[in-house]
Protein backbone atom coordinates (compact mmCIF):
# COMPACT_ATOMS: atom_id res chain seq x y z
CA UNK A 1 117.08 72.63 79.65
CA UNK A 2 116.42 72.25 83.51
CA UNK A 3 115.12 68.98 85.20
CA UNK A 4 112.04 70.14 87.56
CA UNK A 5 112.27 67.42 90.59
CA UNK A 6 109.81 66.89 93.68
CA UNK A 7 111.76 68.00 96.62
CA UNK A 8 109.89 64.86 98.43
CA UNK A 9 110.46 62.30 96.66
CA UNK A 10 113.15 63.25 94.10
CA UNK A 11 110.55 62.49 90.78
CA UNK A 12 110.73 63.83 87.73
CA UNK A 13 107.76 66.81 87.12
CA UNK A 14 109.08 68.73 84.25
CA UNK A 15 111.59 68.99 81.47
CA UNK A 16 111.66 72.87 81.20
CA UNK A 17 113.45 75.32 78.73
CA UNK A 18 114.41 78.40 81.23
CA UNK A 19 115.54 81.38 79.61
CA UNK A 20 117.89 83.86 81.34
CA UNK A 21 118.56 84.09 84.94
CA UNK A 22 117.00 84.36 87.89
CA UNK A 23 115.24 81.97 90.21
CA UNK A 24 112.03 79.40 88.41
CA UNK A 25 109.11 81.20 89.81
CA UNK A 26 107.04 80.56 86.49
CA UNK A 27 106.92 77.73 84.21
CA UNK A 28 105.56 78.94 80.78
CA UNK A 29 103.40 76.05 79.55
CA UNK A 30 105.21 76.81 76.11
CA UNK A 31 108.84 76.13 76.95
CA UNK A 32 107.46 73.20 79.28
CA UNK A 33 108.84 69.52 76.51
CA UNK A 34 108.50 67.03 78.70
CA UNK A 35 105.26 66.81 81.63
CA UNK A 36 105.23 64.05 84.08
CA UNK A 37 103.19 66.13 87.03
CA UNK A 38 99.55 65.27 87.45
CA UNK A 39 96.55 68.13 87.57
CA UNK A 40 93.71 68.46 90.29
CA UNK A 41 91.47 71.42 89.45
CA UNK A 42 94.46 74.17 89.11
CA UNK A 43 97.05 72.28 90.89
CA UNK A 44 99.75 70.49 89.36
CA UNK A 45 100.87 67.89 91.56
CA UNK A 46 103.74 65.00 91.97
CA UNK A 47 102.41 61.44 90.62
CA UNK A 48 104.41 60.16 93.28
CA UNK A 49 103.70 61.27 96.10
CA UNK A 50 100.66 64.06 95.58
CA UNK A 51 102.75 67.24 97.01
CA UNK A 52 101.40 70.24 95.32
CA UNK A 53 104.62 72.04 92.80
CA UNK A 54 102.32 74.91 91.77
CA UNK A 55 99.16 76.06 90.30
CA UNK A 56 97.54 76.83 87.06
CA UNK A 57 97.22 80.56 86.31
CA UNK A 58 96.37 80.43 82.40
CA UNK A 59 99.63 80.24 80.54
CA UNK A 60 102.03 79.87 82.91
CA UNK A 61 102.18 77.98 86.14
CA UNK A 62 103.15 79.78 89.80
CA UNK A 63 105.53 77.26 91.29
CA UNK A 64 105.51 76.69 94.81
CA UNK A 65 109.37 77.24 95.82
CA UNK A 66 109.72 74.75 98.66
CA UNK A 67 108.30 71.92 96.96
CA UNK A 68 110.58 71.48 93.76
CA UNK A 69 114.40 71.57 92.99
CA UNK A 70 115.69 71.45 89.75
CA UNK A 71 119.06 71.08 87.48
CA UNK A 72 120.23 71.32 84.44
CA UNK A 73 121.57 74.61 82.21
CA UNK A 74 120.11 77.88 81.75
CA UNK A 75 120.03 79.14 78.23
């Protein structure tokens, strides 16, 4: 389970099951248990402090890779 962060402000945006290795460049919305980002239009964006993490592309989400960081294990 990885911890998505803001890379602003440090806030939470996503609890996230990743499976196997390699960089986050997708978040399924499937594997996505926790969701504390808000959406404008296709964007999903911090609550905090409005930077844009990545957009809506059907079932999965294009994250932006400057604007998040994230911990946690990979399954």
């Amino acid at each position: 389970m990885l911890t998505i962060k803001c890379a602003g402000c440090k806030t939470k945006i996503f609890k996230y099951e990743k499976i196997g290795k390699g960089k986050v460049l997708y978040c399924y919305k499937e594997r996505i248990k926790e969701d504390f980002s808000s959406k404008e239009g296709k964007e999903y964006k911090c609550k905090k402090c409005g930077r844009v993490i990545g957009l809506d592309e059907g079932g999965r989400i294009k994250m932006k890779q400057n604007a998040f960081t994230y911990s946690g294990f990979k399954i």
